[in-house]
Protein backbone atom coordinates (compact mmCIF):
# COMPACT_ATOMS: atom_id res chain seq x y z
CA UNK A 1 10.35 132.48 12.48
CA UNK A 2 13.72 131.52 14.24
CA UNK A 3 13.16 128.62 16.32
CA UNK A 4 14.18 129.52 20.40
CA UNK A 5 16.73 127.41 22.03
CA UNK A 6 14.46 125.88 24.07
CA UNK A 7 12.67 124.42 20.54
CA UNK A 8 16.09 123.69 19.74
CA UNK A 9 16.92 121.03 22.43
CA UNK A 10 13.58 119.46 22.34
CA UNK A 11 14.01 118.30 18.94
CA UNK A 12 17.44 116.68 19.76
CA UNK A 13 15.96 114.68 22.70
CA UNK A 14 13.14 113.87 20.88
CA UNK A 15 15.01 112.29 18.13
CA UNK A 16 18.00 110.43 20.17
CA UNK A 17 15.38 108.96 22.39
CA UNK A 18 12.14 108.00 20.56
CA UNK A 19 14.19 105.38 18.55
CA UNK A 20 15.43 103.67 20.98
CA UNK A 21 11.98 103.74 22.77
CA UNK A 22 10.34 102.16 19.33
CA UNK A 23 13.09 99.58 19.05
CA UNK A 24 12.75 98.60 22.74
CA UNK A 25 8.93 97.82 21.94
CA UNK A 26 9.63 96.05 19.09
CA UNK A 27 11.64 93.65 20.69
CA UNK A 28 9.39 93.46 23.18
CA UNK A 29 6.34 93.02 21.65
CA UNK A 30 7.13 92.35 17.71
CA UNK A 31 8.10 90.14 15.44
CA UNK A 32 6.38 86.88 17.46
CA UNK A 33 6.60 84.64 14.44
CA UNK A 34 10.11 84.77 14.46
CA UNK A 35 10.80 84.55 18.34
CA UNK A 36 8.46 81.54 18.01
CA UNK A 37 10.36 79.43 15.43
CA UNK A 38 13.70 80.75 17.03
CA UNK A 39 12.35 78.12 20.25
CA UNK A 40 11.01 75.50 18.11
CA UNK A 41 14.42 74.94 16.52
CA UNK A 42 16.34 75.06 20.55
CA UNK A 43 13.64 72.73 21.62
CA UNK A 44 14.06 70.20 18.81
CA UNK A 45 16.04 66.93 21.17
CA UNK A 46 19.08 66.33 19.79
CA UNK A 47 19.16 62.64 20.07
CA UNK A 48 16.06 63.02 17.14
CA UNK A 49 17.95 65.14 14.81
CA UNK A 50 20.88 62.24 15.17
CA UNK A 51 18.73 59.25 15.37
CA UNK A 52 19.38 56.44 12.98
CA UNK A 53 17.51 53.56 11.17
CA UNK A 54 18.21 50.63 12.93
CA UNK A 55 20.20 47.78 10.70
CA UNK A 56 17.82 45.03 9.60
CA UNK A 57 18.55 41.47 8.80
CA UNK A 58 16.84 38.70 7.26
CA UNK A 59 17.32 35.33 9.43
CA UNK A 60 15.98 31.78 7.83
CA UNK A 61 14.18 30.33 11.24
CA UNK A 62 14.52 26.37 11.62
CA UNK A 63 11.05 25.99 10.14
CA UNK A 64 12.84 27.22 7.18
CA UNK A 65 10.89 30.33 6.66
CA UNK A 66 12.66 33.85 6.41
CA UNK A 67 12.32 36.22 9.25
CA UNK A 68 13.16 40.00 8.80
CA UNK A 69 15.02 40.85 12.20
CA UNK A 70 16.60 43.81 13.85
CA UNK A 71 20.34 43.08 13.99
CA UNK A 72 21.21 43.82 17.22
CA UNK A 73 18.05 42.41 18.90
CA UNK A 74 19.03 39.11 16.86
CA UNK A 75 22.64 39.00 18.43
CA UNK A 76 20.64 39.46 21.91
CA UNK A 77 19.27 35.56 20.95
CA UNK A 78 22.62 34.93 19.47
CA UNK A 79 24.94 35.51 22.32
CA UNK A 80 22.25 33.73 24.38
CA UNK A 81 22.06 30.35 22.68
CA UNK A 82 26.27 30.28 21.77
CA UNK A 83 27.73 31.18 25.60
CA UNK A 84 26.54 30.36 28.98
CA UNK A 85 25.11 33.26 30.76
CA UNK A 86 27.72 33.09 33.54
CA UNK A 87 30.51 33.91 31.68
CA UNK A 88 32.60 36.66 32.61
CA UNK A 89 30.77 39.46 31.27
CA UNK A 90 34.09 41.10 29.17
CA UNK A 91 34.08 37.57 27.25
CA UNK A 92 30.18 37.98 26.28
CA UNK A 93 31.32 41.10 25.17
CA UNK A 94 33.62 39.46 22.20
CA UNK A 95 30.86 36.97 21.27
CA UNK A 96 28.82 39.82 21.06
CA UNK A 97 30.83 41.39 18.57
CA UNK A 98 32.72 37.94 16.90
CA UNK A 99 28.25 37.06 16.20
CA UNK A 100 27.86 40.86 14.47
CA UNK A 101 30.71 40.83 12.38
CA UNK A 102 29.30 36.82 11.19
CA UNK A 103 26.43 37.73 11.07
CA UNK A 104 27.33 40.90 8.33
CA UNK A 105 30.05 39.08 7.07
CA UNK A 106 27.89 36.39 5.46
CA UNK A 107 25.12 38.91 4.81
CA UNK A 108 27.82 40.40 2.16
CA UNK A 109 28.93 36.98 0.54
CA UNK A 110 24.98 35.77 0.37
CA UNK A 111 25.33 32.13 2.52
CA UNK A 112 21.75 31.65 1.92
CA UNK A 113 20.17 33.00 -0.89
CA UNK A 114 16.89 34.09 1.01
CA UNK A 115 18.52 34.93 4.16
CA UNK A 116 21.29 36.19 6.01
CA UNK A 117 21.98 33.21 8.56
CA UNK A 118 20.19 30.43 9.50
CA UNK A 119 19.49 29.42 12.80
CA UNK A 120 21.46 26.05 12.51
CA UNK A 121 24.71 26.30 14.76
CA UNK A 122 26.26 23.58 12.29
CA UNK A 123 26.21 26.10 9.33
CA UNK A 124 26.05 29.82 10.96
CA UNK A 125 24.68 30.62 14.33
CA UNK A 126 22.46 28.98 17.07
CA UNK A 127 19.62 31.66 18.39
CA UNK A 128 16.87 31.75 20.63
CA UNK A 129 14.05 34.01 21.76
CA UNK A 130 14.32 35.46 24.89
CA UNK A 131 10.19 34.65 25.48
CA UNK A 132 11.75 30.83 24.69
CA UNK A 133 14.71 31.31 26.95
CA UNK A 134 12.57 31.98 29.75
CA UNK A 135 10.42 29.02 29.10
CA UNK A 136 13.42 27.12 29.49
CA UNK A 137 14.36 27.81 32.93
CA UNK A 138 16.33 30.89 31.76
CA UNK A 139 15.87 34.16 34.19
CA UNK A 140 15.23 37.73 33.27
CA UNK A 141 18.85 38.53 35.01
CA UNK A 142 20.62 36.17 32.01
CA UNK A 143 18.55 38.15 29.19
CA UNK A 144 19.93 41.29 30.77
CA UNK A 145 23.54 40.35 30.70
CA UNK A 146 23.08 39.38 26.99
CA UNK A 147 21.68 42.68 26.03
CA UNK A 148 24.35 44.57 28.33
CA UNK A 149 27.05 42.65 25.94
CA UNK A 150 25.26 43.15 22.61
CA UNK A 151 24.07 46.95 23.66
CA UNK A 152 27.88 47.95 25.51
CA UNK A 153 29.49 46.71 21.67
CA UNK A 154 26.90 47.89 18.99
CA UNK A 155 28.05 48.58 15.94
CA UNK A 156 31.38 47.07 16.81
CA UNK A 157 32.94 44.72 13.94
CA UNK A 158 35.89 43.08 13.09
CA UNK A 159 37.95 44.17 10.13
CA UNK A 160 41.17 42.82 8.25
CA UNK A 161 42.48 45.13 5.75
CA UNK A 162 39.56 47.50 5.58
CA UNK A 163 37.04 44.14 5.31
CA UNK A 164 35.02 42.51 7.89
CA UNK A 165 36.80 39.19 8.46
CA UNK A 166 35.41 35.77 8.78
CA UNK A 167 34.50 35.62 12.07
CA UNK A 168 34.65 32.27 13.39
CA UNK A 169 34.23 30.26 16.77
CA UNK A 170 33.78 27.70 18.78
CA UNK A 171 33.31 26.08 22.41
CA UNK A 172 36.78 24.62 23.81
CA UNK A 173 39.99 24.32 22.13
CA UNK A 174 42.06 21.70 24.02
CA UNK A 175 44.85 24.15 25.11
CA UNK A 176 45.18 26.18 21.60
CA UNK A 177 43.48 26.99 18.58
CA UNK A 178 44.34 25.75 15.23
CA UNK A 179 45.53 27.61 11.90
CA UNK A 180 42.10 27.67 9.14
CA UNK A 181 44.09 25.84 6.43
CA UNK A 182 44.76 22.63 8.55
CA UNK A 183 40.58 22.20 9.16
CA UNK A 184 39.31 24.37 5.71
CA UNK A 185 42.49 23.91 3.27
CA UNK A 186 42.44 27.72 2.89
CA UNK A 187 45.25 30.12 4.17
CA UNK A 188 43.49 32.96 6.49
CA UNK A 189 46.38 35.74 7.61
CA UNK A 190 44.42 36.35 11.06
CA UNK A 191 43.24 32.56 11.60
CA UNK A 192 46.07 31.27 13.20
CA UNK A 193 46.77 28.77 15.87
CA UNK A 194 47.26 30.19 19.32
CA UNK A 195 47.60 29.43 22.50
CA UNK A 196 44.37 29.27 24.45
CA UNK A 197 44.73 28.19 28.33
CA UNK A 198 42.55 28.21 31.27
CA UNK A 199 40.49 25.91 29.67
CA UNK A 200 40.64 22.71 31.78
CA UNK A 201 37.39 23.41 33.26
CA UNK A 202 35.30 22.96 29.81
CA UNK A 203 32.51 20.32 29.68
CA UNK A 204 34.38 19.05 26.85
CA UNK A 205 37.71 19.78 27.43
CA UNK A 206 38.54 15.77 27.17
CA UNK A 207 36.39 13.25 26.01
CA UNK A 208 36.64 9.55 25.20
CA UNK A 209 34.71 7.02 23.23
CA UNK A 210 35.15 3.33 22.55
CA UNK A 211 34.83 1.21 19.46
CA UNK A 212 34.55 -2.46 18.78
CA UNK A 213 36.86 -3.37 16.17
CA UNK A 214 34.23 -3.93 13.63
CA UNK A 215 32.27 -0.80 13.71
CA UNK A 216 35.30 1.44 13.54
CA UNK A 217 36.75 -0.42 10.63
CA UNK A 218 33.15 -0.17 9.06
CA UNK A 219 32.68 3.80 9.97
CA UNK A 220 35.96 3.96 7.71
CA UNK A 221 35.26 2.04 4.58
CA UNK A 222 37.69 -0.32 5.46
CA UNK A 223 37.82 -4.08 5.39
CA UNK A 224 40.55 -5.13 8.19
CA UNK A 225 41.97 -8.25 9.75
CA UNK A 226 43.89 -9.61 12.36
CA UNK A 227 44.59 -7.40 16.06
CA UNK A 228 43.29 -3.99 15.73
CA UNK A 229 46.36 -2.90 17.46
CA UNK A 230 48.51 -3.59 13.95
CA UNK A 231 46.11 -1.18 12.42
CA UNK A 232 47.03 1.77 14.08
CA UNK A 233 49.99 3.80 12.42
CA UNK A 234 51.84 6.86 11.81
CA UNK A 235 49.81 10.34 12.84
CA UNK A 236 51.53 13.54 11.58
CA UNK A 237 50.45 17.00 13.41
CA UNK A 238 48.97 20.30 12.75
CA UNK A 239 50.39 23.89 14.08
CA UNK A 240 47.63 23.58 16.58
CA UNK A 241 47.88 20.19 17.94
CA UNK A 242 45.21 18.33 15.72
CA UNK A 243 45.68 15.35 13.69
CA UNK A 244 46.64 16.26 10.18
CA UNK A 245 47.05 13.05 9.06
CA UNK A 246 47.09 9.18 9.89
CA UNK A 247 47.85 5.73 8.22
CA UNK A 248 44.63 3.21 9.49
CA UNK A 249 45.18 -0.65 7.76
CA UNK A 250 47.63 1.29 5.82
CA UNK A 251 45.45 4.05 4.35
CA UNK A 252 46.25 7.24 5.36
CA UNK A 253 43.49 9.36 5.95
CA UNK A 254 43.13 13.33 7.12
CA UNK A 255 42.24 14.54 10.44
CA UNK A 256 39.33 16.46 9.20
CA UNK A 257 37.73 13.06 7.66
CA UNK A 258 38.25 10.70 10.37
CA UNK A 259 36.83 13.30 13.10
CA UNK A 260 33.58 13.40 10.42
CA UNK A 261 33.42 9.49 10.15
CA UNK A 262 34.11 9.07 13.78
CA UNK A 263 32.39 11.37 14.82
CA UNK A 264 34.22 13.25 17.22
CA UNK A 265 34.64 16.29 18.93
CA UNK A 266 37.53 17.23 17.54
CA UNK A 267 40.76 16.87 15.88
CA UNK A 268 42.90 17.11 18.62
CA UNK A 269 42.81 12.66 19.31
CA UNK A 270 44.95 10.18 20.28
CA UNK A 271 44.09 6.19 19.79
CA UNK A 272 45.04 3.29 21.37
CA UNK A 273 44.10 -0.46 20.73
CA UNK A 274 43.26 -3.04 23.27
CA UNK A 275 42.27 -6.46 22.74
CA UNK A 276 39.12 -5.83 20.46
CA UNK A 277 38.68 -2.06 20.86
CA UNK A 278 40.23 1.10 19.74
CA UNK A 279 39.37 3.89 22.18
CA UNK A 280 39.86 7.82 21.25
CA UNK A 281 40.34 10.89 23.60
CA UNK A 282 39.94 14.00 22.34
CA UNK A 283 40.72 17.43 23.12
CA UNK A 284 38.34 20.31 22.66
CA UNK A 285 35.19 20.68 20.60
CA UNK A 286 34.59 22.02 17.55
CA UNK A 287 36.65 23.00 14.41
CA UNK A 288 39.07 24.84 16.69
CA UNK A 289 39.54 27.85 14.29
CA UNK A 290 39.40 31.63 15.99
CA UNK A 291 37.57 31.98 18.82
CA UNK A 292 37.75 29.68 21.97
CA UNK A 293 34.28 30.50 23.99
CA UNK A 294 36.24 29.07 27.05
CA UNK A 295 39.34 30.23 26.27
CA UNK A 296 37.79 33.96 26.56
CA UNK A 297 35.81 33.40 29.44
CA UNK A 298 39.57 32.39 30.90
CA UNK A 299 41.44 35.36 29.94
CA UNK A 300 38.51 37.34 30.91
CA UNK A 301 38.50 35.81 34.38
CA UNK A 302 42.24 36.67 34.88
CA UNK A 303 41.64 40.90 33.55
CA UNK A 304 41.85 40.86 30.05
CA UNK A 305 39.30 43.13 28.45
CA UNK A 306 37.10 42.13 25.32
CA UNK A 307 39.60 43.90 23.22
CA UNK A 308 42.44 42.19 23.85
CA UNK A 309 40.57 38.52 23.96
CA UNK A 310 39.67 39.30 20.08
CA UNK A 311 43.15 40.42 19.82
CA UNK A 312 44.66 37.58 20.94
CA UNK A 313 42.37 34.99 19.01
CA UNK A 314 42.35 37.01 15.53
CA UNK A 315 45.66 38.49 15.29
CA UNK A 316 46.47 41.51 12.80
CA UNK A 317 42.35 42.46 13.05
CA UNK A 318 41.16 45.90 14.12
CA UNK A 319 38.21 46.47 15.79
CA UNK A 320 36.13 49.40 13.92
CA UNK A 321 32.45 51.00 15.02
CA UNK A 322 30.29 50.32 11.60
CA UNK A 323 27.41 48.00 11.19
CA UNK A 324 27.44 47.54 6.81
């Protein structure tokens, strides 16, 4: 039987519109497996999909026993025990990141063969606990200025050519710093001597210490006679102000060893002789190589930024984000 229009136009309807109908429904009410893991993927945070393993160290503590440490919650300790806590913050900044790149730097080369660093400021880097800093009179405001410095620099290093560069410091300079092969005998492209002023306020920026005649010629091996002023001769000078050399009773002896037999702060000295003493004033303290802790609390104080204080101390150095 022919089908009458009427049957005719039904069936179109009926099959433009049911589809459409199903489809709706399925969306609506199908598939939830998929829906589901569709919103457990946009929920995932993304700071979890990015997070990293934090860098560990291993640090020999000064009862000698090795410590495994989280690097940047060491340099917290670091930062604290190497620069006062009122330093202008930009300048605890650069410690922040000159005490990283050290701290890596003689990770690589293997300083100590169970360790990292020690906690000896005479051979890598002085630390303390923020629990001990406390004890010590220290307040929960200087811990946070620390951390602000270590956390506003993570990751930040100190690179010469591609490698992380020796990365060494010290408290006061005398008025500049002084090249690495006049104090270490080695050449270093980006351990120069600079200028370094603003210092004059340092705890140690001069210092002087007498000697009877006796002791001083005994502290140097030597057997002298006569007025101590006739043993005083010729100095000769380093790029960065220090004594390089120096004739005593004749014997000429380097900078470097009479500051270590003399024990002074530095090699930046002058001496005079009067009646039976020899008195020395010296200018700075420490080895005077890189980083002046004063001298970047004084550019800091007069608007430089932490960038340019590292720029200015290790010249030719970039300043990369990597922490190995």
């Amino acid at each position: 039987m022919i089908p009458s229009w009427k049957e005719i136009w039904l069936s179109i309807v009926l099959g433009l519109v049911m589809p459409a109908v199903v489809l709706s429904l399925a969306v609506r009410f199908g598939a939830p497996e998929q829906r589901s893991e569709e919103l457990r993927i946009t929920e995932v945070p993304t700071e979890t999909l990015q997070q990293e393993e934090p860098v560990m160290i291993r640090v020999l503590t000064d009862e000698s026993v090795a410590e495994e440490m989280e690097l940047e919650e060491y340099l917290v300790g670091v930062v604290l025990a190497e620069m006062p806590v009122s330093f202008e913050p930009e300048a605890q900044k650069a410690q922040a990141v000159v005490a990283r790149t050290f701290t890596l730097r003689s990770a690589q080369r293997g300083k100590h063969a169970e360790a990292a660093v020690c906690m000896d400021s005479g051979c890598c880097q002085a630390y303390i606990a923020p629990e001990e800093y406390l004890e010590k009179g220290g307040t929960e405001e200087g811990i946070d200025r620390m951390r602000d410095a270590v956390e506003q620099t993570t990751g930040q290093v100190l690179t010469y050519e591609g490698a992380l560069i020796e990365a060494t410091y010290f408290s006061c300079s005398g008025g500049a710093t002084e090249d690495a092969v006049a104090v270490w005998g080695t050449d270093v492209a980006y351990l120069r001597s600079v200028d370094s002023p603003g210092e004059e306020y340092a705890t140690h920026y001069t210092d002087t210490v007498t000697y009877k005649a006796d002791a001083f010629a005994d502290a140097l091996g030597l057997n002298l006679t006569g007025s101590p002023e006739t043993w005083l001769g010729k100095a000769t000078y380093t790029a960065g102000g220090g004594v390089d050399t120096m004739l005593i009773g004749g014997v000429s002896f380097k900078g470097t060893d009479l500051r270590k037999a003399l024990g002074l702060r530095s090699t930046a000295f002058t001496m005079t002789a009067e009646g039976d003493c020899i008195t020395v004033t010296t200018r700075g303290y420490g080895h005077r190589v890189g980083m002046s802790q004063y001298g970047a609390d004084a550019m800091a104080a007069a608007g430089s930024s932490y960038e340019e204080i590292l720029t200015h101390y290790y010249q030719g150095t970039v300043l990369e984000d990597r922490e190995n």
